[in-house]
Protein backbone atom coordinates (compact mmCIF):
# COMPACT_ATOMS: atom_id res chain seq x y z
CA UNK A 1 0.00 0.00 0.00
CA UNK A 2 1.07 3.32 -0.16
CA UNK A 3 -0.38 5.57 2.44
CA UNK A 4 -0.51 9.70 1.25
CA UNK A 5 -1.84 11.77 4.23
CA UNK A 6 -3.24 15.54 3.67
CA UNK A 7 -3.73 18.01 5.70
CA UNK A 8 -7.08 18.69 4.96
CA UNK A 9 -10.24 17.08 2.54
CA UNK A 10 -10.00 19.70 0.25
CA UNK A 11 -6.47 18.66 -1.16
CA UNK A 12 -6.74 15.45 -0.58
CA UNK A 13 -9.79 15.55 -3.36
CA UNK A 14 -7.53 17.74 -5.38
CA UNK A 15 -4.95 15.02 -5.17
CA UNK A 16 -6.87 11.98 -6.26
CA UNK A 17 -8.73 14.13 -9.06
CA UNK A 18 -4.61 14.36 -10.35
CA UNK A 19 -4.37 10.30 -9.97
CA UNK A 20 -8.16 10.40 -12.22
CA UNK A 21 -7.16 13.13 -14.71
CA UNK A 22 -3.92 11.37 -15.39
CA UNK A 23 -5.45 8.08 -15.99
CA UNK A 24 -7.92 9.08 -18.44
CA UNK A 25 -5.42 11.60 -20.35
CA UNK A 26 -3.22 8.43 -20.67
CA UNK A 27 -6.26 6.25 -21.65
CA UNK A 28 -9.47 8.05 -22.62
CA UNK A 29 -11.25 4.53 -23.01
CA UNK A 30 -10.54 3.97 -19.27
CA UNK A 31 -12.38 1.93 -17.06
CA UNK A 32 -13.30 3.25 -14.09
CA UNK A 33 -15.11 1.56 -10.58
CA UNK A 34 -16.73 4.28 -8.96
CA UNK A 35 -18.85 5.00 -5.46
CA UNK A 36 -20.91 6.57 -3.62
CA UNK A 37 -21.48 8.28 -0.14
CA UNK A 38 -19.77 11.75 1.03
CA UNK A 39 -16.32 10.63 0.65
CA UNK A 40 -15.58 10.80 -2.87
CA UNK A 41 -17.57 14.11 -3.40
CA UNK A 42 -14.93 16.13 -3.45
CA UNK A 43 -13.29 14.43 -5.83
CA UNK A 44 -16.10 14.17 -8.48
CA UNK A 45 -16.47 18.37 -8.19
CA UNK A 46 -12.87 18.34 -8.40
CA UNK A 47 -13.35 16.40 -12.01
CA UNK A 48 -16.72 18.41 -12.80
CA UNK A 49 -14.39 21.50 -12.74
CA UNK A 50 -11.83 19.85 -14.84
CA UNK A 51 -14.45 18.91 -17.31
CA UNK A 52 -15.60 22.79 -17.49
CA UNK A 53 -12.69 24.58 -17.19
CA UNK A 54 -9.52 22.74 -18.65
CA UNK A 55 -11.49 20.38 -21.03
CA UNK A 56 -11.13 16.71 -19.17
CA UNK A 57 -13.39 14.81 -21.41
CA UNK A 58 -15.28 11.16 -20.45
CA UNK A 59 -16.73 10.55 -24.01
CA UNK A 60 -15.03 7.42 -24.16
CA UNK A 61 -14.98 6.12 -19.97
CA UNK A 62 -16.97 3.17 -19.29
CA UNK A 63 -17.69 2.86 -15.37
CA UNK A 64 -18.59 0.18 -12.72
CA UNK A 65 -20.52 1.00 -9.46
CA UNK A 66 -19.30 -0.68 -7.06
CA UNK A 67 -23.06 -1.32 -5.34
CA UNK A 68 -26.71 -0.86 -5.25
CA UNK A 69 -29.98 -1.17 -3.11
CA UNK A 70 -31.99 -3.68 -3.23
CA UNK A 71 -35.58 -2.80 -3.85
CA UNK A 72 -35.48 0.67 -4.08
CA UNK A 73 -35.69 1.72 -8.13
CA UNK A 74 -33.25 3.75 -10.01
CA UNK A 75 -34.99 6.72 -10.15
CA UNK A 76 -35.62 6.74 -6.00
CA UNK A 77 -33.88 9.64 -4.65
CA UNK A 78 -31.25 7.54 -2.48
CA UNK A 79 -30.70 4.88 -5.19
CA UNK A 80 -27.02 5.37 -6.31
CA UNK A 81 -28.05 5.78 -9.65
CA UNK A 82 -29.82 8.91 -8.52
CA UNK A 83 -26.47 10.01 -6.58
CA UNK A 84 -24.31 9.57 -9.58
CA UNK A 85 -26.03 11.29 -11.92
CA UNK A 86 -27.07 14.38 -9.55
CA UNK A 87 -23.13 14.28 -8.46
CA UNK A 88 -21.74 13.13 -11.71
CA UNK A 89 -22.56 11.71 -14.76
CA UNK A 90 -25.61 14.19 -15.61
CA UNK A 91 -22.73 17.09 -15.65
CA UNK A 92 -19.83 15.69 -17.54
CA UNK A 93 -19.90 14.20 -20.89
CA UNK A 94 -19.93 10.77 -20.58
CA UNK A 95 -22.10 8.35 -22.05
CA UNK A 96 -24.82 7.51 -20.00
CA UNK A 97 -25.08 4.15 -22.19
CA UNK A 98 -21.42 3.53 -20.16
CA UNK A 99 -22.11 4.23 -16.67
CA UNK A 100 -23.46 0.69 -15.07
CA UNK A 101 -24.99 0.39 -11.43
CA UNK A 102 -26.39 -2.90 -10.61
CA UNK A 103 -29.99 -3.21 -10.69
CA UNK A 104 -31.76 -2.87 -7.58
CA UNK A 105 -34.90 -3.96 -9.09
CA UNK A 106 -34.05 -7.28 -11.05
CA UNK A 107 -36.92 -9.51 -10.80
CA UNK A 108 -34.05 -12.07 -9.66
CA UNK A 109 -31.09 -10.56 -7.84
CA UNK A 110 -29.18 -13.10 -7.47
CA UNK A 111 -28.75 -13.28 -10.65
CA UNK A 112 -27.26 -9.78 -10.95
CA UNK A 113 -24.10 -10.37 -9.73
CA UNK A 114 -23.38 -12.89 -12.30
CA UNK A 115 -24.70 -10.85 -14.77
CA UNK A 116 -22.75 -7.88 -13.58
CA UNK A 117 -19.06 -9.49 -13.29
CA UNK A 118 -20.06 -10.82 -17.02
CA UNK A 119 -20.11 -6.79 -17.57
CA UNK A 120 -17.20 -6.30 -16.09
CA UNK A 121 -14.73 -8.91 -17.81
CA UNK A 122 -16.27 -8.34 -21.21
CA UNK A 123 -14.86 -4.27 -20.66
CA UNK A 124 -11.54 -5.99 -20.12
CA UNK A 125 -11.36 -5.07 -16.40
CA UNK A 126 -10.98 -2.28 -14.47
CA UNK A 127 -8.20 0.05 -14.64
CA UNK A 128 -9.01 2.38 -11.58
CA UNK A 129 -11.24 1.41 -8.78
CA UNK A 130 -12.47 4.10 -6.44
CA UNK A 131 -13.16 2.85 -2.86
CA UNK A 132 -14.40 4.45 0.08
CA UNK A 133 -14.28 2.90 3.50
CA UNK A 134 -17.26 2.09 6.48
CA UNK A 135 -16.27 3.10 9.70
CA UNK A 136 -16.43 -0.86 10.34
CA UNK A 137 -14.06 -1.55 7.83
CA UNK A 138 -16.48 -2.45 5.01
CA UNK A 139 -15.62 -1.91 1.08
CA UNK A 140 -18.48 -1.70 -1.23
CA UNK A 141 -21.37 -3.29 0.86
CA UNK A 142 -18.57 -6.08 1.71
CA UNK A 143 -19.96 -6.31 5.59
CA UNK A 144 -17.38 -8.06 8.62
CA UNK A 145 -16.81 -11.23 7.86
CA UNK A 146 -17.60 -10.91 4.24
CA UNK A 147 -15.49 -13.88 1.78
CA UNK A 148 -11.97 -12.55 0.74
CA UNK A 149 -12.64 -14.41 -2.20
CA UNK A 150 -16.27 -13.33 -3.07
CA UNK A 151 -17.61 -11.70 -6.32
CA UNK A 152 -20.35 -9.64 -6.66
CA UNK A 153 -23.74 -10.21 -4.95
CA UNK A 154 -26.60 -9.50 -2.84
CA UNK A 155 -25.05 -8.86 0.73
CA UNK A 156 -27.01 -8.54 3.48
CA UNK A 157 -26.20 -5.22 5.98
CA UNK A 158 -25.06 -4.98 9.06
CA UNK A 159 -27.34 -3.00 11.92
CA UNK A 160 -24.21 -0.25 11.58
CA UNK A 161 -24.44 0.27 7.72
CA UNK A 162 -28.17 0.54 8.16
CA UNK A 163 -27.90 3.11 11.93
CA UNK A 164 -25.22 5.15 9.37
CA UNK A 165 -27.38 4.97 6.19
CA UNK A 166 -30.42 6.09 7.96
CA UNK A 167 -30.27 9.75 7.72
CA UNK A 168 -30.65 9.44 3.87
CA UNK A 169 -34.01 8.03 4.38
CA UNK A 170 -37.05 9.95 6.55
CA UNK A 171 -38.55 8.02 9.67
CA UNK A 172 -41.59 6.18 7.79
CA UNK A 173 -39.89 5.23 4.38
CA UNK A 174 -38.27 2.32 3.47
CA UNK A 175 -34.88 1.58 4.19
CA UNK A 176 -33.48 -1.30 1.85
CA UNK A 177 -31.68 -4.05 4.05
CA UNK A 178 -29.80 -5.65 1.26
CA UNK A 179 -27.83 -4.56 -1.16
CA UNK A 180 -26.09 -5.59 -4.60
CA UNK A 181 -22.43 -5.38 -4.13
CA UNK A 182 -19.19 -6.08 -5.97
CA UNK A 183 -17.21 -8.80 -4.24
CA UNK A 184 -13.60 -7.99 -2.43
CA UNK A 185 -12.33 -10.61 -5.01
CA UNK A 186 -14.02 -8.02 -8.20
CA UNK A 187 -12.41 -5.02 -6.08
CA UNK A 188 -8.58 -6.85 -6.20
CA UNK A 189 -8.96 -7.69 -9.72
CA UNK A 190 -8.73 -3.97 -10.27
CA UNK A 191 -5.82 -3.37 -12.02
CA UNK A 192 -5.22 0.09 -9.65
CA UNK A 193 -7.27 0.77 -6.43
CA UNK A 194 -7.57 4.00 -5.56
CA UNK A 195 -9.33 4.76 -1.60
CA UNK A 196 -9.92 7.78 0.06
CA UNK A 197 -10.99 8.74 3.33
CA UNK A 198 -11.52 11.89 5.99
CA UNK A 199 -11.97 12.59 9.25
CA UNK A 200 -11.60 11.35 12.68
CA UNK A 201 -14.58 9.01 12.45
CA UNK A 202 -12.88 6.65 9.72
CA UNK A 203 -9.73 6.90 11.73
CA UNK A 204 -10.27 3.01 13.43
CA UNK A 205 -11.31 1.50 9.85
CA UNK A 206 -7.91 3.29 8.65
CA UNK A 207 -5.73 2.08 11.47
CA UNK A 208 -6.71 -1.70 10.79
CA UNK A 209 -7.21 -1.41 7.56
CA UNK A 210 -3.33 -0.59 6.84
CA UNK A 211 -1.49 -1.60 10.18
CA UNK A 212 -4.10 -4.62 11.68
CA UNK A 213 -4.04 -8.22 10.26
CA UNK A 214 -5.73 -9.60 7.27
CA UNK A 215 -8.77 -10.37 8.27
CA UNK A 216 -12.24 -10.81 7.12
CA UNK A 217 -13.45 -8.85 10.31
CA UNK A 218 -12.17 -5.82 8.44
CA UNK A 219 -12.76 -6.58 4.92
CA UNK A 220 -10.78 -3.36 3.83
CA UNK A 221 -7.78 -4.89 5.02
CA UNK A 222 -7.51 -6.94 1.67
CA UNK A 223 -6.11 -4.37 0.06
CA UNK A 224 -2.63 -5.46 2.08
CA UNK A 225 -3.00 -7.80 -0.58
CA UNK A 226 -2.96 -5.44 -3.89
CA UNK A 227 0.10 -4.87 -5.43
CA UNK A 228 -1.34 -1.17 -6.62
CA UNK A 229 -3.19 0.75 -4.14
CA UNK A 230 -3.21 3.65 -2.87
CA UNK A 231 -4.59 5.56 0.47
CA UNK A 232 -5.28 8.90 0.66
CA UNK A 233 -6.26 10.35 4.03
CA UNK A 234 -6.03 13.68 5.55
CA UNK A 235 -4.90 14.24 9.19
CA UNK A 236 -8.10 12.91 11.36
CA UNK A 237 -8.29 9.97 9.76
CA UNK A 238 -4.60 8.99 9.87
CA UNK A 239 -4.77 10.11 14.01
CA UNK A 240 -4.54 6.29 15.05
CA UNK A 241 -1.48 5.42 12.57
CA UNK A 242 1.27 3.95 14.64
CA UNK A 243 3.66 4.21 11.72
CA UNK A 244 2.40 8.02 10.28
CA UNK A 245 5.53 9.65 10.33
CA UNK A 246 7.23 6.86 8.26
CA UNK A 247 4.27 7.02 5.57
CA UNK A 248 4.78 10.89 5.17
CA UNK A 249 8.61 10.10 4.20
CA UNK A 250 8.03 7.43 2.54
CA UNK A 251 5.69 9.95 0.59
CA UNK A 252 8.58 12.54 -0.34
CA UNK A 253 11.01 9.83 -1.23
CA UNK A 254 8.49 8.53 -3.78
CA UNK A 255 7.56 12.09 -5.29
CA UNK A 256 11.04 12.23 -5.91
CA UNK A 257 11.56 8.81 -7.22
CA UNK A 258 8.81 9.95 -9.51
CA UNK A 259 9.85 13.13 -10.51
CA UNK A 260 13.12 11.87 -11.23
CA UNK A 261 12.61 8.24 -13.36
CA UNK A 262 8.99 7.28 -13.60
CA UNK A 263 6.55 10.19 -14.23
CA UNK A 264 3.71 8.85 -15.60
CA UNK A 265 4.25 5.43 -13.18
CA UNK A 266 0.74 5.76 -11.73
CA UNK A 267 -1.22 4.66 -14.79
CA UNK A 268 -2.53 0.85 -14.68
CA UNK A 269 -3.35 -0.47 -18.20
C-alpha cells in the first residue's frame, strides 16, 4: 500500500482528481469503478471542474458502481443511480449508455451479480477502482466477515451500515436491508485501487485497515493484498497510525523517485 496523508479534505480531493485526470489523459477509453457516499464528493467536483474549465473529457470512460440497493428503483432519490447522476454523470460528458450500477430492481437478484461481473470482464477489467471505506471496515457493501474471495452479490447489511445509512431516508420510508455489491475478489482484480478517506470518524477502519491483520473482520484490510493501491487520508483519519511519520517520508522519497525516473508510473493499463 502506499499511504498519502493531507492536511485537509479539500487537497486530498484535489490530489486523487490528479491520480483520475492522469489516468484518463493516458487512456481516454478507461475503465473506471466508482462510489458513492460523502467521501468521494470532493473528488467528483474536483473532475466536474476539470471537465468545465480545462477540457477533461469522459466521451469514451466506461464505469462500474461498485453497489446498489436492493428494492429501491433507479430513479428513487437515495438509489445510487440517482447520486451519480445528480453528483456526476448528468454534468460531464460521458455516455450515459457507459455508466453501469447494478440493478436494484431485477426480478431475480441473485442473478445480478453474475450478470454484472459478465459486464465487467467483457470491458476488459478495471483500470481504476475508487473505494471508500465504512467506519467498520467495510468496502463496497462487503460487511465483517464478508469472503476474501467473493464476487459480486446480494449482501445482506449490518445494523451499523443501516444506523449510518439512515439519515438518507425519513422516519416512515423504506430503508433497503440488502444490497447488490461487488465482491472484495471483483475489487482486487482492479488493475489500480484508488481509496480515500476523511476525518476522525474513519480513523479506526484506517488504522486496521493498513497496520491490523488480514482479516475478514475488516474486509478493507484486503487491500494489504494489492500490489497497486493507494490511500489517501487527511490528518483525522490517519490520528490512530502507529507508523504516520514513516508514511509521510516514505511519501517525499516517492515524489522524488517519480519526478526523477517514472513520471507517468501511476497509470494501470
Amino acid at each position: 500500500m502506499e499511504v498519502l496523508i493531507f492536511p485537509d479534505a479539500l487537497s486530498l480531493a484535489r490530489k486523487s482528481a490528479d491520480l483520475v485526470e492522469s489516468q484518463i489523459k493516458a487512456f481516454p477509453d478507461s475503465v473506471i469503478g466508482l462510489a458513492t457516499g460523502s467521501t468521494p464528493l470532493g473528488l467528483y467536483e474536483e473532475l466536474i471542474m476539470r471537465h468545465a474549465e480545462h477540457d477533461l473529457s469522459f466521451a469514451q470512460v466506461k464505469t462500474f458502481n461498485l453497489d446498489e440497493y436492493v428494492g429501491i428503483p433507479s430513479n428513487h432519490p437515495q438509489s445510487y443511480r440517482t447520486f451519480m447522476d445528480k453528483n456526476l454523470f448528468n454534468r460531464i460528458d460521458i455516455d450515459q449508455s457507459n455508466t453501469q450500477v447494478p440493478d436494484g430492481m431485477a426480478e431475480n437478484p441473485l442473478a445480478t451479480g453474475p450478470a454484472y461481473e459478465k459486464m465487467i470482464e467483457d470491458s476488459g477489467g478495471i483500470d481504476l477502482q475508487i473505494l471508500g471505506v465504512g467506519t467498520d471496515g467495510h468496502i463496497g457493501f462487503n460487511e465483517p466477515t464478508s469472503s476474501l474471495g467473493s464476487i459480486t452479490r446480494v449482501k445482506t447489511l449490518t445494523q451499523q451500515t443501516i444506523e449510518d445509512n439512515s439519515r438518507f431516508f425519513s422516519p416512515n420510508e423504506f430503508q433497503p436491508k440488502l444490497a447488490i455489491t461487488m465482491g472484495i475478489k471483483t475489487i482486487l482484480d482492479a488493475r489500480r485501487i484508488l481509496l480515500l478517506a476523511h476525518g476522525e470518524n474513519k480513523s479506526n477502519a484506517i488504522r486496521d485497515m493498513i497496520e491490523g491483520p488480514l482479516a475478514a473482520f475488516c474486509p478493507a484490510s484486503a487491500l494489504q493484498l494489492h500490489q497497486r493501491t493507494t490511500i489517501l487520508v487527511d490528518e483525522a483519519a490517519a490520528s490512530k497510525l502507529s507508523l504516520k511519520g514513516y508514511y509521510k517520508f516514505v511519501g517525499e522519497m516517492q515524489d522524488e523517485l517519480v519526478r526523477k525516473h517514472r513520471p507517468s508510473d501511476w497509470i494501470s493499463r
